[in-house]
PDB file of N, CA and C in Angstrom:
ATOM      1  N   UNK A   1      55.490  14.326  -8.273  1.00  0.00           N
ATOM      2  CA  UNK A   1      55.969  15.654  -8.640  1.00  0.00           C
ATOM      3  C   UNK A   1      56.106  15.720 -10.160  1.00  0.00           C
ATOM      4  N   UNK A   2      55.443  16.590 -10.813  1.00  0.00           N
ATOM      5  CA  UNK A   2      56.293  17.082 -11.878  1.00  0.00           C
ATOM      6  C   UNK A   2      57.821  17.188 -12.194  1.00  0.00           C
ATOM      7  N   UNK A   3      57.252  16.688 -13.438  1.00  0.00           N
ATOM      8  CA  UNK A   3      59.172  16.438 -14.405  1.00  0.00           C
ATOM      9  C   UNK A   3      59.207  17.811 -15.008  1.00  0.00           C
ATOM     10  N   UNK A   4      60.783  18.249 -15.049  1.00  0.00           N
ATOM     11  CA  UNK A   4      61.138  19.298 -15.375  1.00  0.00           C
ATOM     12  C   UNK A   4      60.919  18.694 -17.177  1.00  0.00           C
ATOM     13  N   UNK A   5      60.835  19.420 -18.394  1.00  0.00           N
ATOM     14  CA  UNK A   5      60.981  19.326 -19.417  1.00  0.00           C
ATOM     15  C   UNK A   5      61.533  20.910 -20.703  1.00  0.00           C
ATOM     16  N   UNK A   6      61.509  20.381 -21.994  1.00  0.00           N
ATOM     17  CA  UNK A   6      62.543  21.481 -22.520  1.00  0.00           C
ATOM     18  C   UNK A   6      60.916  22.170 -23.501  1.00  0.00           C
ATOM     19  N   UNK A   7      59.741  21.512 -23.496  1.00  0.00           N
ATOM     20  CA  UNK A   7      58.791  21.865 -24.465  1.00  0.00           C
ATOM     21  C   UNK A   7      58.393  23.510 -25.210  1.00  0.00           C
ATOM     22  N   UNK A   8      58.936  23.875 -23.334  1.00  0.00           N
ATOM     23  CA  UNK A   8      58.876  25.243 -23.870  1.00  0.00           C
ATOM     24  C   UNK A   8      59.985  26.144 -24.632  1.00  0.00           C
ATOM     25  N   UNK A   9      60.824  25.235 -23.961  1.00  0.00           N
ATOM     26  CA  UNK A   9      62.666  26.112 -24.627  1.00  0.00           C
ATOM     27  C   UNK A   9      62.343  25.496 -26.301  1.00  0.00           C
ATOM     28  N   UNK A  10      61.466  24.519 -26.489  1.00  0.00           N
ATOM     29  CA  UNK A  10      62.039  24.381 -27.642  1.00  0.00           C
ATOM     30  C   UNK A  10      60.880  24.792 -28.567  1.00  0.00           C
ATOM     31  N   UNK A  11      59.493  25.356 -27.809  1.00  0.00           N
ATOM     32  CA  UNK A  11      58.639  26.061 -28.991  1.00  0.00           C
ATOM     33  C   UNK A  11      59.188  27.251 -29.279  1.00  0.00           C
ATOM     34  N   UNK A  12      60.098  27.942 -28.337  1.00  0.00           N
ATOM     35  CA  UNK A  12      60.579  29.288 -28.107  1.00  0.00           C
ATOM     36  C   UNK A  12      61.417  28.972 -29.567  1.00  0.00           C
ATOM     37  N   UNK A  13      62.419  27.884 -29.529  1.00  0.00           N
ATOM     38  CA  UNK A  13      63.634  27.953 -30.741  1.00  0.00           C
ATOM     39  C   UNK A  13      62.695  27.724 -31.658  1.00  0.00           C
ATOM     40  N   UNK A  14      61.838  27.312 -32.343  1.00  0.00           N
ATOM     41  CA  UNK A  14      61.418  26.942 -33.449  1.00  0.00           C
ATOM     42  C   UNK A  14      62.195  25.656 -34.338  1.00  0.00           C
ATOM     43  N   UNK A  15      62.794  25.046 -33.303  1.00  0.00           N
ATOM     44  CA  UNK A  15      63.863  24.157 -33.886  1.00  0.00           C
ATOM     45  C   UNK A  15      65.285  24.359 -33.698  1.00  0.00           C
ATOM     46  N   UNK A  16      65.603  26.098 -33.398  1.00  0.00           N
ATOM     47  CA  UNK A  16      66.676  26.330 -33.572  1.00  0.00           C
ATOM     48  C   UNK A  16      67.764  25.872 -32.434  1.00  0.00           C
ATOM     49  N   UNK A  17      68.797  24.482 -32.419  1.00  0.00           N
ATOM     50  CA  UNK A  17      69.167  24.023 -31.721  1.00  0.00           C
ATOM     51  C   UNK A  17      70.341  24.730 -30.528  1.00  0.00           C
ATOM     52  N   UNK A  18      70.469  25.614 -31.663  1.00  0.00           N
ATOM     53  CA  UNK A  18      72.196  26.753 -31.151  1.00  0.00           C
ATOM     54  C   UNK A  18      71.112  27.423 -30.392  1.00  0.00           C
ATOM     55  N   UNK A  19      70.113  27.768 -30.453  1.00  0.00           N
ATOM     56  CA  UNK A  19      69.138  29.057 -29.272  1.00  0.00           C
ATOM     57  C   UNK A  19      68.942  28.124 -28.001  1.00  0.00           C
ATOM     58  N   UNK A  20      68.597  26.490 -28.514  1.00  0.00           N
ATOM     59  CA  UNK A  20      68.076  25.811 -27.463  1.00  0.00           C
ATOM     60  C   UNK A  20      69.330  25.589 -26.010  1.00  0.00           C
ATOM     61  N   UNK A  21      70.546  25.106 -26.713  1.00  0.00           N
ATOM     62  CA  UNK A  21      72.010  25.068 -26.176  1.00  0.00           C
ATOM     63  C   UNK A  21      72.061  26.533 -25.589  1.00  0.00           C
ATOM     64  N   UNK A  22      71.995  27.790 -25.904  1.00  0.00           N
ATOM     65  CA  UNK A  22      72.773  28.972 -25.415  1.00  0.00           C
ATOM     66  C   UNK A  22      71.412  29.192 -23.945  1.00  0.00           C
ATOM     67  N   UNK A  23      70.598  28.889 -24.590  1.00  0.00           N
ATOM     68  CA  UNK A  23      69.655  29.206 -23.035  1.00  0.00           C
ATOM     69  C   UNK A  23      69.579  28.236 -22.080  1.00  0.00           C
ATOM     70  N   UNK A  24      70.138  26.940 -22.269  1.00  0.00           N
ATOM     71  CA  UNK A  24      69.809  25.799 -21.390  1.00  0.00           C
ATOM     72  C   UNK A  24      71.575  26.047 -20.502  1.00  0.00           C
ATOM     73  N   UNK A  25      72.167  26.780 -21.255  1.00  0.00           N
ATOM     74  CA  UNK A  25      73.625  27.332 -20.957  1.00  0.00           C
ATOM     75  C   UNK A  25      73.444  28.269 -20.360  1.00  0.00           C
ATOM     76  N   UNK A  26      72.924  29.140 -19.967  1.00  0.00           N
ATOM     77  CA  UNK A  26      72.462  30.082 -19.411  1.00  0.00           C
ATOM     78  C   UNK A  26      72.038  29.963 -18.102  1.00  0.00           C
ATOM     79  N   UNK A  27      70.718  29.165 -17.925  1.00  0.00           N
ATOM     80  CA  UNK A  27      70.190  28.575 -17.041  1.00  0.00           C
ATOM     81  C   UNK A  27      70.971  27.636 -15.924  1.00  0.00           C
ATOM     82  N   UNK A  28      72.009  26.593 -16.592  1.00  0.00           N
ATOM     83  CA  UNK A  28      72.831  26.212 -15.919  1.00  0.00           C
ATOM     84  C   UNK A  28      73.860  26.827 -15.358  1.00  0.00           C
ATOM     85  N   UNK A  29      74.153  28.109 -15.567  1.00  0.00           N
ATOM     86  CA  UNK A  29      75.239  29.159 -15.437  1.00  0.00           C
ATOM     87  C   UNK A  29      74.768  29.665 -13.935  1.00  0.00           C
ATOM     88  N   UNK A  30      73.397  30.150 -14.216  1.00  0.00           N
ATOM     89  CA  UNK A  30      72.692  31.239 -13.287  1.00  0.00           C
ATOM     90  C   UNK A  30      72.230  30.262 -11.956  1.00  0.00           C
ATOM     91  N   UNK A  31      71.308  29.182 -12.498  1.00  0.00           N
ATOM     92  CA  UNK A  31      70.105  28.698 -11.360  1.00  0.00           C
ATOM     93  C   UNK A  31      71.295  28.132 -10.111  1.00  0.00           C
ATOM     94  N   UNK A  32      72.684  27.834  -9.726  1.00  0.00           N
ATOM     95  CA  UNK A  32      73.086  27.580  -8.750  1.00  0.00           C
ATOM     96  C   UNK A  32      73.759  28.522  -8.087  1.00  0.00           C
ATOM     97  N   UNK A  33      73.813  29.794  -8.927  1.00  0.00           N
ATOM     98  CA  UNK A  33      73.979  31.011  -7.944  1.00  0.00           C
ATOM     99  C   UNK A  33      73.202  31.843  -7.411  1.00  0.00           C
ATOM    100  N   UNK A  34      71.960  31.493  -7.828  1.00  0.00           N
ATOM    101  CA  UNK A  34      70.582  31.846  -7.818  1.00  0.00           C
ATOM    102  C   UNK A  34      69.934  31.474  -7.344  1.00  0.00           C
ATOM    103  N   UNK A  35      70.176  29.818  -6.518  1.00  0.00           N
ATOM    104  CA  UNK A  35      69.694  29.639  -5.559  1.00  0.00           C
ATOM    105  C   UNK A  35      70.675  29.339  -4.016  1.00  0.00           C
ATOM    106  N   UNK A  36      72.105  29.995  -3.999  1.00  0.00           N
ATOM    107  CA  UNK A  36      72.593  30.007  -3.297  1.00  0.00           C
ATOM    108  C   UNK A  36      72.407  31.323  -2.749  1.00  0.00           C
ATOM    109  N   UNK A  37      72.417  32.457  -3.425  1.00  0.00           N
ATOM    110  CA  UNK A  37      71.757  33.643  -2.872  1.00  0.00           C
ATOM    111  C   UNK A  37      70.160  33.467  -2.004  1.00  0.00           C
ATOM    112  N   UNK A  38      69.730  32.745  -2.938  1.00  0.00           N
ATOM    113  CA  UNK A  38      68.025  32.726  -2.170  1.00  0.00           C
ATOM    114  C   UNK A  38      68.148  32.066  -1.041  1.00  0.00           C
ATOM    115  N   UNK A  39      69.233  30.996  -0.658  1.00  0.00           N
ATOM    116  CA  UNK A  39      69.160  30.493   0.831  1.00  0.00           C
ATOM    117  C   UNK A  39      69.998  31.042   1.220  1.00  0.00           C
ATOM    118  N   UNK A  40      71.045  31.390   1.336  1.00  0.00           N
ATOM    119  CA  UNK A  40      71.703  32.791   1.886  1.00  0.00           C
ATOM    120  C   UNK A  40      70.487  33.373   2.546  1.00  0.00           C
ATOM    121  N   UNK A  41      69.919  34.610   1.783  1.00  0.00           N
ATOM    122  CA  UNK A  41      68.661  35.271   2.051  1.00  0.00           C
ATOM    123  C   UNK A  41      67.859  34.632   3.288  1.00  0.00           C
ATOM    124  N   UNK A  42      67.277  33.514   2.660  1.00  0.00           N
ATOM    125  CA  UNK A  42      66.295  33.045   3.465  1.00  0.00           C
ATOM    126  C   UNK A  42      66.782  32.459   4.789  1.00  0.00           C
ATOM    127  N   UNK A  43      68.562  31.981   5.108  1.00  0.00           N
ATOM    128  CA  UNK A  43      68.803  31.695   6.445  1.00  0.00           C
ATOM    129  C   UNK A  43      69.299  33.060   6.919  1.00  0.00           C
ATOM    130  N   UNK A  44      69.174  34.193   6.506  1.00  0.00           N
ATOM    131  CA  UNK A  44      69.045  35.407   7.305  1.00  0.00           C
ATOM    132  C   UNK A  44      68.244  36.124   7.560  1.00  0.00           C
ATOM    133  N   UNK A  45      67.095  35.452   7.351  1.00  0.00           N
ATOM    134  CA  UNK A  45      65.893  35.699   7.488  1.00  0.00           C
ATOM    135  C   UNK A  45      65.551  37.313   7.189  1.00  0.00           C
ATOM    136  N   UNK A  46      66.422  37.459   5.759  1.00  0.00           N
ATOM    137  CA  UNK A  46      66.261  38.299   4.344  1.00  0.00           C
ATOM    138  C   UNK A  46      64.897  38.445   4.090  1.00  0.00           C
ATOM    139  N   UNK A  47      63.590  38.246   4.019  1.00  0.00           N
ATOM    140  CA  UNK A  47      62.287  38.107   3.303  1.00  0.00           C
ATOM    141  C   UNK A  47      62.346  38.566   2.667  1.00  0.00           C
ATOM    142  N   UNK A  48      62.193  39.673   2.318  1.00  0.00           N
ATOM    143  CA  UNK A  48      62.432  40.500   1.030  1.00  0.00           C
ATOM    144  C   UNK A  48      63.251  40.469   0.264  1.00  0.00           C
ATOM    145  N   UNK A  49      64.678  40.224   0.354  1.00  0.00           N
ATOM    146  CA  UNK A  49      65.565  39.300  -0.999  1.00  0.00           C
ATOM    147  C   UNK A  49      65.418  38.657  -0.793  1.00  0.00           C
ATOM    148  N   UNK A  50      65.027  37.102  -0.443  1.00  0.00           N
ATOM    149  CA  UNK A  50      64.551  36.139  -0.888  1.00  0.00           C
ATOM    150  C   UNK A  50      63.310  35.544  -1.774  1.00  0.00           C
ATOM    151  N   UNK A  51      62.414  36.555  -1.291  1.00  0.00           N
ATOM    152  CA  UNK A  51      61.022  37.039  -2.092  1.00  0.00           C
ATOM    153  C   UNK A  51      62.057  37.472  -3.480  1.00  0.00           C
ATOM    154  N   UNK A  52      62.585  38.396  -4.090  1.00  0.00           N
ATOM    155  CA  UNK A  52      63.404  38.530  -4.986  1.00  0.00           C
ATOM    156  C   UNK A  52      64.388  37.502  -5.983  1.00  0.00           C
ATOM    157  N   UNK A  53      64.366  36.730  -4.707  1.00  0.00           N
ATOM    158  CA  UNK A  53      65.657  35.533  -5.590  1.00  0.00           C
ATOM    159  C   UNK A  53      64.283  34.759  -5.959  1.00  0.00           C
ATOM    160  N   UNK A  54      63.491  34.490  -5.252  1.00  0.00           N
ATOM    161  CA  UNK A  54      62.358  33.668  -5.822  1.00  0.00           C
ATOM    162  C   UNK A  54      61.624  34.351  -7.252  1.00  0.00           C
ATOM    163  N   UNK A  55      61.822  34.781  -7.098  1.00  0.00           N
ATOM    164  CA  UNK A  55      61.187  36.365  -8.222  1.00  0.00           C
ATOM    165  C   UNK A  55      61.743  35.732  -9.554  1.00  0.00           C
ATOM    166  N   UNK A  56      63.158  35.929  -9.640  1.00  0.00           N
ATOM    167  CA  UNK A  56      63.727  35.427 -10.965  1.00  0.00           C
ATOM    168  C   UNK A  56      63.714  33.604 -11.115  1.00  0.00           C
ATOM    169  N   UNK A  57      63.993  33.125  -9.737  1.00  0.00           N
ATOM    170  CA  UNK A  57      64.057  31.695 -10.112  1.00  0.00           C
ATOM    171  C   UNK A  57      62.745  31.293 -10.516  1.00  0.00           C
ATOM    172  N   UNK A  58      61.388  31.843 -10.291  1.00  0.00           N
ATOM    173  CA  UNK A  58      59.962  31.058 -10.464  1.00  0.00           C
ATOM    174  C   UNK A  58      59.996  31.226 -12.476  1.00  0.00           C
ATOM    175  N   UNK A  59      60.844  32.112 -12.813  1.00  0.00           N
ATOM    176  CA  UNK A  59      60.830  32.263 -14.586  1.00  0.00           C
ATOM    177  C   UNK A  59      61.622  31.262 -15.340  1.00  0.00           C
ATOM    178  N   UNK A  60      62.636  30.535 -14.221  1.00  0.00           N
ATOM    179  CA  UNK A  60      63.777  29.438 -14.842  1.00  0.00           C
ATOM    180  C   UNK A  60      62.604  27.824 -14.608  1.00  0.00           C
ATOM    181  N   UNK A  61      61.890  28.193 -13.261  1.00  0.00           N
ATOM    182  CA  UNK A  61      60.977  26.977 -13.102  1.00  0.00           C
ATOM    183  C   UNK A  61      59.812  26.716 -14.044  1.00  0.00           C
ATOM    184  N   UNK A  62      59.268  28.270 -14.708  1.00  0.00           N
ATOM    185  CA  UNK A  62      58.247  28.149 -16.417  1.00  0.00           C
ATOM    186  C   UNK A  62      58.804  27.149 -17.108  1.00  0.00           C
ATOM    187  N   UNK A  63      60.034  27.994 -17.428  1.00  0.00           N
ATOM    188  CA  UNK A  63      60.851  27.721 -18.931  1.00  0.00           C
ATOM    189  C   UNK A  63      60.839  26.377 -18.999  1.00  0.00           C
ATOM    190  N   UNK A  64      61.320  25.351 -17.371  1.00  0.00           N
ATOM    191  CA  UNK A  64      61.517  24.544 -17.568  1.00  0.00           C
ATOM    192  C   UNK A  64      60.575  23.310 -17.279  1.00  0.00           C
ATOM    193  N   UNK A  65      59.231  24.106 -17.896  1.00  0.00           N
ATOM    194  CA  UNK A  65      57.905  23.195 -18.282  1.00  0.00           C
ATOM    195  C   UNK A  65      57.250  23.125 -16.907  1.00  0.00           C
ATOM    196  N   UNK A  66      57.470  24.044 -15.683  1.00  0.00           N
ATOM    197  CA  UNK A  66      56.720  22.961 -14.435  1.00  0.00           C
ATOM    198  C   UNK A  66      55.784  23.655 -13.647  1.00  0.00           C
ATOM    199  N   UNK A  67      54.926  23.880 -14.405  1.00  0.00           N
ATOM    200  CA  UNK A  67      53.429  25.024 -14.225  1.00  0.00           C
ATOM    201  C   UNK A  67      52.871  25.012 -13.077  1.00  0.00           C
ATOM    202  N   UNK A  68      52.912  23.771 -12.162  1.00  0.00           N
ATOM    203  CA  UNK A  68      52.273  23.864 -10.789  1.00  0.00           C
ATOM    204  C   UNK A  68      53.096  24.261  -9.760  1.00  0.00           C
ATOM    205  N   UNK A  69      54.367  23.764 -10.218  1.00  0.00           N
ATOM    206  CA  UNK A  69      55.779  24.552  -9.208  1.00  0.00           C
ATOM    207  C   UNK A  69      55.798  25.841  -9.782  1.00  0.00           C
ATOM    208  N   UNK A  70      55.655  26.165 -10.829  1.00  0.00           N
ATOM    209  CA  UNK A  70      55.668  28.168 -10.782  1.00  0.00           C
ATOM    210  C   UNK A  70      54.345  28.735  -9.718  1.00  0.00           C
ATOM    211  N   UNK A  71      53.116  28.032  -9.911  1.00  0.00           N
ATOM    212  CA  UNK A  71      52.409  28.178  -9.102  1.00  0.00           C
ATOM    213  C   UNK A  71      52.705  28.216  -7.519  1.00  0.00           C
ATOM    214  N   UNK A  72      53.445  27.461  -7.187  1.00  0.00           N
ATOM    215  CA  UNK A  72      53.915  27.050  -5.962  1.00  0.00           C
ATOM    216  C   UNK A  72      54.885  28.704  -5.459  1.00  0.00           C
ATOM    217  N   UNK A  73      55.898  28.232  -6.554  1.00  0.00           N
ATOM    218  CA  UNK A  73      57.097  29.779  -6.777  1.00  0.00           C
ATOM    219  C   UNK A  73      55.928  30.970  -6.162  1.00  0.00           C
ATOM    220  N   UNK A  74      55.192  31.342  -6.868  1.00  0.00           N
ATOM    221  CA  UNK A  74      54.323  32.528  -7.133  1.00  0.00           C
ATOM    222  C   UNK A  74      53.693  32.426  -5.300  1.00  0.00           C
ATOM    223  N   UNK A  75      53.192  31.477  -4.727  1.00  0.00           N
ATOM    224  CA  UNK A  75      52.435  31.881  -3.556  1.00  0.00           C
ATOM    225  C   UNK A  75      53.411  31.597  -2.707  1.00  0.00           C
ATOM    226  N   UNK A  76      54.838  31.050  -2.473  1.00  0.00           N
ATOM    227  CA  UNK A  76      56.041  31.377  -1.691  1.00  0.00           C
ATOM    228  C   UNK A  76      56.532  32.391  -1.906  1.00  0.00           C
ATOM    229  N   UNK A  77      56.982  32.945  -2.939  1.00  0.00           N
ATOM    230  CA  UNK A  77      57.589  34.891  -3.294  1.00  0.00           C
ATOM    231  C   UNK A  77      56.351  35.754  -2.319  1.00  0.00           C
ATOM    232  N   UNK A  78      55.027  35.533  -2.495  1.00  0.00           N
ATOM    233  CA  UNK A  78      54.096  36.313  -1.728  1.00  0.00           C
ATOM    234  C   UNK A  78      54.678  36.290  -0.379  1.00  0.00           C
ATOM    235  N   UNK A  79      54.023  34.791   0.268  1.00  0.00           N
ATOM    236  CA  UNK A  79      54.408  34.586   1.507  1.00  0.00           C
ATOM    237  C   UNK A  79      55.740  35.553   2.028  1.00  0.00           C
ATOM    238  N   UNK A  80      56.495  35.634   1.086  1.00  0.00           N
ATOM    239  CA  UNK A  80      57.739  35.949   1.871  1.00  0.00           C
ATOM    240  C   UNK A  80      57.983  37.188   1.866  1.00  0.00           C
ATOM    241  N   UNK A  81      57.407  37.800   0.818  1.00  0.00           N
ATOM    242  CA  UNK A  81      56.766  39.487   1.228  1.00  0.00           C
ATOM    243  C   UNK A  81      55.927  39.586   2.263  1.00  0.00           C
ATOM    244  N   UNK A  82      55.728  38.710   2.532  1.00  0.00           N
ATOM    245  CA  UNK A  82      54.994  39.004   3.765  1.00  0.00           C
ATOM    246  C   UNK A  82      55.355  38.806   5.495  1.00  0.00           C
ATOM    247  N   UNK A  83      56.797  38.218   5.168  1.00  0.00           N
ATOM    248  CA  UNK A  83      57.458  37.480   5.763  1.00  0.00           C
ATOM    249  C   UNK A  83      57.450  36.408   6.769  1.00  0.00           C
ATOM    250  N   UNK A  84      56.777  35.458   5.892  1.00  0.00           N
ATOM    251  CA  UNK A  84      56.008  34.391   6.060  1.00  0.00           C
ATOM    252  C   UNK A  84      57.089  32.879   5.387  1.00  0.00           C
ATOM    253  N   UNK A  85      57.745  32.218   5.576  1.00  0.00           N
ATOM    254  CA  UNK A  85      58.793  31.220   4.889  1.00  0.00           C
ATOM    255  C   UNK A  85      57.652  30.294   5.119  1.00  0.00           C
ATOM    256  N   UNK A  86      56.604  29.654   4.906  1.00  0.00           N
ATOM    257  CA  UNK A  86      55.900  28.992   4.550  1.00  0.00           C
ATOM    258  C   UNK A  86      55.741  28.553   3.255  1.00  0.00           C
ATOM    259  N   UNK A  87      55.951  27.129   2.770  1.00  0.00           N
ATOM    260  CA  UNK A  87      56.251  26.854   1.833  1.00  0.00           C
ATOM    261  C   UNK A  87      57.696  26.568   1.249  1.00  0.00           C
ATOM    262  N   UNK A  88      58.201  26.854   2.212  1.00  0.00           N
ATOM    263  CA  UNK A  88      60.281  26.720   1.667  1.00  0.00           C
ATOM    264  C   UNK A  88      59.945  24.867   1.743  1.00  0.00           C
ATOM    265  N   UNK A  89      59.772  24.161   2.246  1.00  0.00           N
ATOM    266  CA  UNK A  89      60.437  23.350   2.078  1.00  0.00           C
ATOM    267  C   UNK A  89      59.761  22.596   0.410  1.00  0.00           C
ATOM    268  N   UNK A  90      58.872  22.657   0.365  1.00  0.00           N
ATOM    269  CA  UNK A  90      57.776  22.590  -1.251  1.00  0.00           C
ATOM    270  C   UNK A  90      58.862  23.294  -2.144  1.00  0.00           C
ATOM    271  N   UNK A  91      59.051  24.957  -1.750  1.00  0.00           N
ATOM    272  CA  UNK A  91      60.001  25.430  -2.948  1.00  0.00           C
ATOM    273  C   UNK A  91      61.536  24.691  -2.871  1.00  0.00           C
ATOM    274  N   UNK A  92      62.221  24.067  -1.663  1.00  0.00           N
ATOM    275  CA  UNK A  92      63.082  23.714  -1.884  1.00  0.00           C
ATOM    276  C   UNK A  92      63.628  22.075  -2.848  1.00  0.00           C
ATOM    277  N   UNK A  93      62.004  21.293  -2.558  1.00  0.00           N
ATOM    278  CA  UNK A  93      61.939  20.483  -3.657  1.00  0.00           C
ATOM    279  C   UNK A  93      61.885  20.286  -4.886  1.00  0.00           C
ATOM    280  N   UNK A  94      61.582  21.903  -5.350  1.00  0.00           N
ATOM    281  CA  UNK A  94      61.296  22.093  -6.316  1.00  0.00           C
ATOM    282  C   UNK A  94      62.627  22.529  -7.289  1.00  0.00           C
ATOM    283  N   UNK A  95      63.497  22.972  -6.280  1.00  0.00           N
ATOM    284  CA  UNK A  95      64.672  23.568  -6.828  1.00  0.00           C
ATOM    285  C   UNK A  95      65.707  22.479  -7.235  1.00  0.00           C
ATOM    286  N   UNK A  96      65.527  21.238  -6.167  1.00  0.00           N
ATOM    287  CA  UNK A  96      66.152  20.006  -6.090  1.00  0.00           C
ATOM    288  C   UNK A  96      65.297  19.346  -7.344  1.00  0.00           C
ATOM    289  N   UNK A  97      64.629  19.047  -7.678  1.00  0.00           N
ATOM    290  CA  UNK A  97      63.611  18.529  -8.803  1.00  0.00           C
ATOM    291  C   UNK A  97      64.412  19.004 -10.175  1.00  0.00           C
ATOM    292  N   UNK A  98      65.192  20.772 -10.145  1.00  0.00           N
ATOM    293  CA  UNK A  98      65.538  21.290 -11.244  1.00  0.00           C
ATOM    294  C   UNK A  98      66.665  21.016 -11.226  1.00  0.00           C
ATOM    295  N   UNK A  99      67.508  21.172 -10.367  1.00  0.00           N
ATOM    296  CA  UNK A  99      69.013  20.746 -10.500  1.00  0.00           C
ATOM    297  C   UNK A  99      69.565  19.364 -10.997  1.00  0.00           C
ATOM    298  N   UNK A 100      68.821  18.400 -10.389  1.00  0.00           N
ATOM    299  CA  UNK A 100      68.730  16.838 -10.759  1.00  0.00           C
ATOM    300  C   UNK A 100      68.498  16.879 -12.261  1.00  0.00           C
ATOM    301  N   UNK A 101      67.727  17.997 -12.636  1.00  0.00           N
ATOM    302  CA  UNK A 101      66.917  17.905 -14.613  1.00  0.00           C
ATOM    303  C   UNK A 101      68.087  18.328 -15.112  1.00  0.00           C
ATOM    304  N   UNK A 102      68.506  19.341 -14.456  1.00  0.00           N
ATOM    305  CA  UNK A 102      69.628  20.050 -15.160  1.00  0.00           C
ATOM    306  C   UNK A 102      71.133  19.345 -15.523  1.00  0.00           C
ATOM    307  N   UNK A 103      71.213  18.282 -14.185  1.00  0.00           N
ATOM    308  CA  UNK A 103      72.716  17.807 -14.492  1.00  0.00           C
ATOM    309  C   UNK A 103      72.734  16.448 -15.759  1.00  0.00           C
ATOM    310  N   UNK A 104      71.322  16.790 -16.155  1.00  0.00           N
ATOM    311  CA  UNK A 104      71.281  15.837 -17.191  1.00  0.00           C
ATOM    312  C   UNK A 104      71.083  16.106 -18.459  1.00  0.00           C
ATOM    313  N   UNK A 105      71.141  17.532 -18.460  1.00  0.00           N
ATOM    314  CA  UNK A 105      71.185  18.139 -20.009  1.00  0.00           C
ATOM    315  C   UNK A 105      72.560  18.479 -20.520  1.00  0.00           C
TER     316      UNK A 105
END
């Protein structure tokens, strides 16, 4: 699996360390309520807000460098407009992959 990384948070700062801190602060703020809503959703077999919670979380999975899991993000949000949960357990590794990155920043 792909490693979560900061490459992109930190071409975004240009160096700037206080931008790099307030968004990696951010991210840690949001992504565990953000994915407690999305399984919420998805064990009420929500499709359509969950397709939604996937919506914003596949932009925290960019940021945080992991291009084949946004890929992944992108054809599970479909699926689930379609209401199709194919692929949850791939996206749920993926979320576990970020949280593990996260409790280490």
């Amino acid at each position: 699996m792909e490693q979560p990384n900061m490459s992109y948070i930190q071409s975004m700062s240009g160096g700037d360390k206080a931008f790099e801190y307030k968004i990696i602060n951010i991210i840690k703020r949001e992504f565990p309520e953000e994915i407690a809503t999305f399984q919420y959703n998805l064990k009420s077999e929500e499709y359509q807000k969950a397709a939604d919670n996937v919506h914003k979380l596949k932009h925290k999975i960019l940021i945080l460098g992991l291009e084949k899991s946004y890929y992944t993000a992108v054809a599970f949000e479909d699926n689930l407009r379609e209401g199709n949960a194919n692929l949850h357990t791939e996206f749920e590794a993926i979320l576990m992959n970020l949280t593990n990155y996260l409790k280490t920043l």
